[in-house]
C-alpha atoms as a PDB file:
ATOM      1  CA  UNK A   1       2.952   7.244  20.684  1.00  0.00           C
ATOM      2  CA  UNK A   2       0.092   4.938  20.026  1.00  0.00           C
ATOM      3  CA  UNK A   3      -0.640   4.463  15.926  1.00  0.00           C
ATOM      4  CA  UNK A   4      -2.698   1.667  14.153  1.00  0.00           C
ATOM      5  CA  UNK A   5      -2.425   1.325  10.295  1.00  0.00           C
ATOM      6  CA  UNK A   6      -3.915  -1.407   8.320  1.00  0.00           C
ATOM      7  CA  UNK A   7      -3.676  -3.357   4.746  1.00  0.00           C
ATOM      8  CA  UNK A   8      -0.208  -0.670   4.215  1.00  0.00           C
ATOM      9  CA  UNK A   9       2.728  -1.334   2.296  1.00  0.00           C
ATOM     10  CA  UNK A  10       5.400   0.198   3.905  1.00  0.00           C
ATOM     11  CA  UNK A  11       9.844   0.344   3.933  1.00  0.00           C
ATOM     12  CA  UNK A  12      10.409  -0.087   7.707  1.00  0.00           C
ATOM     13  CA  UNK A  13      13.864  -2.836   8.005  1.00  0.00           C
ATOM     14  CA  UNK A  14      15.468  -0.346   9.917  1.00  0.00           C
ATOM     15  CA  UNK A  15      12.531   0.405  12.164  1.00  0.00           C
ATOM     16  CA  UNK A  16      12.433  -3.445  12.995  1.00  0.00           C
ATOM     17  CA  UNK A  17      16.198  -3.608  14.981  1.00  0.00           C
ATOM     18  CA  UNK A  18      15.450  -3.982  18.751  1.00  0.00           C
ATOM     19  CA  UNK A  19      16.737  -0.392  19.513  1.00  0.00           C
ATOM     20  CA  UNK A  20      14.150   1.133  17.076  1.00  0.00           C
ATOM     21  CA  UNK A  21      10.343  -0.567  17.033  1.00  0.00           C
ATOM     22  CA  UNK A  22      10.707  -4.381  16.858  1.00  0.00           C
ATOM     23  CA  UNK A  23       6.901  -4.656  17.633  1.00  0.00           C
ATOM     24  CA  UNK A  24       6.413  -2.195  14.853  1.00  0.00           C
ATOM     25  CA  UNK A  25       4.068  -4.792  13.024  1.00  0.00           C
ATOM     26  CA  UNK A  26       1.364  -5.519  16.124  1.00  0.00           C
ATOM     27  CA  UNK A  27       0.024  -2.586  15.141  1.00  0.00           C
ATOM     28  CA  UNK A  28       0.477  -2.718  11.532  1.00  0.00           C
ATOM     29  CA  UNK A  29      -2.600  -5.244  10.443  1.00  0.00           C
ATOM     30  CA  UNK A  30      -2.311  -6.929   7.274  1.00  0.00           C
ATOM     31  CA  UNK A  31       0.590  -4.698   6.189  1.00  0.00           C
ATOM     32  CA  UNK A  32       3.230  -5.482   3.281  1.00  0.00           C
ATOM     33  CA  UNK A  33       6.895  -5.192   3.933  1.00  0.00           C
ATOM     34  CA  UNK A  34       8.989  -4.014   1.032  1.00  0.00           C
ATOM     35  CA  UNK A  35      12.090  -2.792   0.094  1.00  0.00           C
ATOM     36  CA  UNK A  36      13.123  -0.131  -2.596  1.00  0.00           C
ATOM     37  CA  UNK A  37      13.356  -3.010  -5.424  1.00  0.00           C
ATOM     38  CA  UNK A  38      10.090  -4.612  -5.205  1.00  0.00           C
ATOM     39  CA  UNK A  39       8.058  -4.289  -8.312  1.00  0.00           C
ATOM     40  CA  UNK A  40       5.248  -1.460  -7.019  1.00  0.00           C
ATOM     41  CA  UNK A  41       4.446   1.515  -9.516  1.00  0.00           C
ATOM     42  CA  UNK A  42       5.147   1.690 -13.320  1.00  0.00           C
ATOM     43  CA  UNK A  43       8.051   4.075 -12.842  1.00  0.00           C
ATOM     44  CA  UNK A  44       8.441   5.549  -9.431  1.00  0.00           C
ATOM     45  CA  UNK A  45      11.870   7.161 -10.549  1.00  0.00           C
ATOM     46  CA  UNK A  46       9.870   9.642 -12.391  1.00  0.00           C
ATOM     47  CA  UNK A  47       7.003   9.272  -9.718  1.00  0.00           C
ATOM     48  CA  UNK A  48       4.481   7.755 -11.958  1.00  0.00           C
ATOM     49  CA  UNK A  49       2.315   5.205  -8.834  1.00  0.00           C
ATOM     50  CA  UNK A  50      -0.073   3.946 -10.827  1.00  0.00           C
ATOM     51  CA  UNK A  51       0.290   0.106 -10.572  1.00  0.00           C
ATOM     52  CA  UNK A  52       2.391  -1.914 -11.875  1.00  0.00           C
ATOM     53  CA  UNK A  53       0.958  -5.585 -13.207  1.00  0.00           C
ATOM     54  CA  UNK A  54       3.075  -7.212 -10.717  1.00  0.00           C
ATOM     55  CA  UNK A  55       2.158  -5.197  -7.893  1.00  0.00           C
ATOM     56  CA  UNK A  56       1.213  -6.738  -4.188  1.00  0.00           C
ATOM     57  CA  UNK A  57      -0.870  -3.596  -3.793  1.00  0.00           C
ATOM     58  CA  UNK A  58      -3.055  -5.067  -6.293  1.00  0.00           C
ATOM     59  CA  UNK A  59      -6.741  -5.957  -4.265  1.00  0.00           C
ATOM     60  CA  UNK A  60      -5.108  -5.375  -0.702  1.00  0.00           C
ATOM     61  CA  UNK A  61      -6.917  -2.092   0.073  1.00  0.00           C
ATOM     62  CA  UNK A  62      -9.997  -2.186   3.110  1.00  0.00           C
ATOM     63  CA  UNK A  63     -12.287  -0.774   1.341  1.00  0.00           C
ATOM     64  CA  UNK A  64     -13.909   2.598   1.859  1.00  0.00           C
ATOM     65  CA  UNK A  65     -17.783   3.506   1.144  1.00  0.00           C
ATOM     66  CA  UNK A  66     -17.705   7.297   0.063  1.00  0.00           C
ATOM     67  CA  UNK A  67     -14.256   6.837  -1.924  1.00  0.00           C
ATOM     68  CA  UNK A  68     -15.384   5.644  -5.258  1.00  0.00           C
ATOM     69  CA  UNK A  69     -12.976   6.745  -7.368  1.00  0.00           C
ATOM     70  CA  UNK A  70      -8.913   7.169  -7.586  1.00  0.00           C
ATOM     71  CA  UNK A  71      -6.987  10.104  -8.856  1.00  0.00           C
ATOM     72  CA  UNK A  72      -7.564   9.342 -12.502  1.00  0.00           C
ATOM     73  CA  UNK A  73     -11.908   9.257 -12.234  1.00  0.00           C
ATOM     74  CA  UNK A  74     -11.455   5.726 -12.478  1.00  0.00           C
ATOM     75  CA  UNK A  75     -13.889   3.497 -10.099  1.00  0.00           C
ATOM     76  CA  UNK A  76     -12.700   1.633  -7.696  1.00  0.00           C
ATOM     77  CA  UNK A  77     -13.160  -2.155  -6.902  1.00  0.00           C
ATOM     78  CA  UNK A  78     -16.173  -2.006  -3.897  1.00  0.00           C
ATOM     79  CA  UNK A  79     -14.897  -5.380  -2.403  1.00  0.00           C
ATOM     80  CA  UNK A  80     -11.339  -5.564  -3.326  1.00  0.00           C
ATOM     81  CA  UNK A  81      -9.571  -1.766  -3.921  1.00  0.00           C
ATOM     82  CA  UNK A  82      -6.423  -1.496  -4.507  1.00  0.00           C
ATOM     83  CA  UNK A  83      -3.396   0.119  -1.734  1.00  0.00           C
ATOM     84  CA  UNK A  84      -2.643   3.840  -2.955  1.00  0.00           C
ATOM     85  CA  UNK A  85      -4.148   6.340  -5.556  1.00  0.00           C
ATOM     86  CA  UNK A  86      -5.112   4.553  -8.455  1.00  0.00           C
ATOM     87  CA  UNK A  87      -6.811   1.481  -9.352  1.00  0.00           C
ATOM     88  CA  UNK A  88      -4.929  -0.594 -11.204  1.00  0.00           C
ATOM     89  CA  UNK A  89      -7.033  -1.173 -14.547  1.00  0.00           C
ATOM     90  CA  UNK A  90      -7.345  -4.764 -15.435  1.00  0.00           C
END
């Protein structure tokens, strides 16, 4: 199957091993690997995802003209969003 994703954060080590999708990021533009321990959300144990301060998600979004606003009614950088939901509030 064909796919293209851009400025993602995404798990994928397994997908990497040569039986799987080595090429997995030629088609994954500006995307973040991560793994289970990186410092994302404030508490994604109890599946809070707003951002936490230490969070590469932080101004990595493309942005997007008609979305304005995250989850919480909270604008959105124009130039610099942030990857998922909400904006992180600085």
């Amino acid at each position: 199957f064909d796919y293209e994703l851009n400025n993602s954060i995404v798990v994928v080590d397994e997908l990497l091993e040569a039986d799987q999708f080595p090429n997995f990021f030629s088609s994954c533009l500006d995307c973040k690997n991560v793994t289970r321990q990186d410092t994302l959300f404030l508490d994604l144990d109890n599946f809070d995802h707003h951002l936490d301060t230490l969070s590469i998600a932080i101004d990595m979004a493309k942005p997007i003209s008609n979305i304005t606003l995250d989850l919480d009614g909270q604008m959105r950088e124009s130039d610099l969003p942030d990857i998922g939901c909400y904006e992180f509030q600085k």
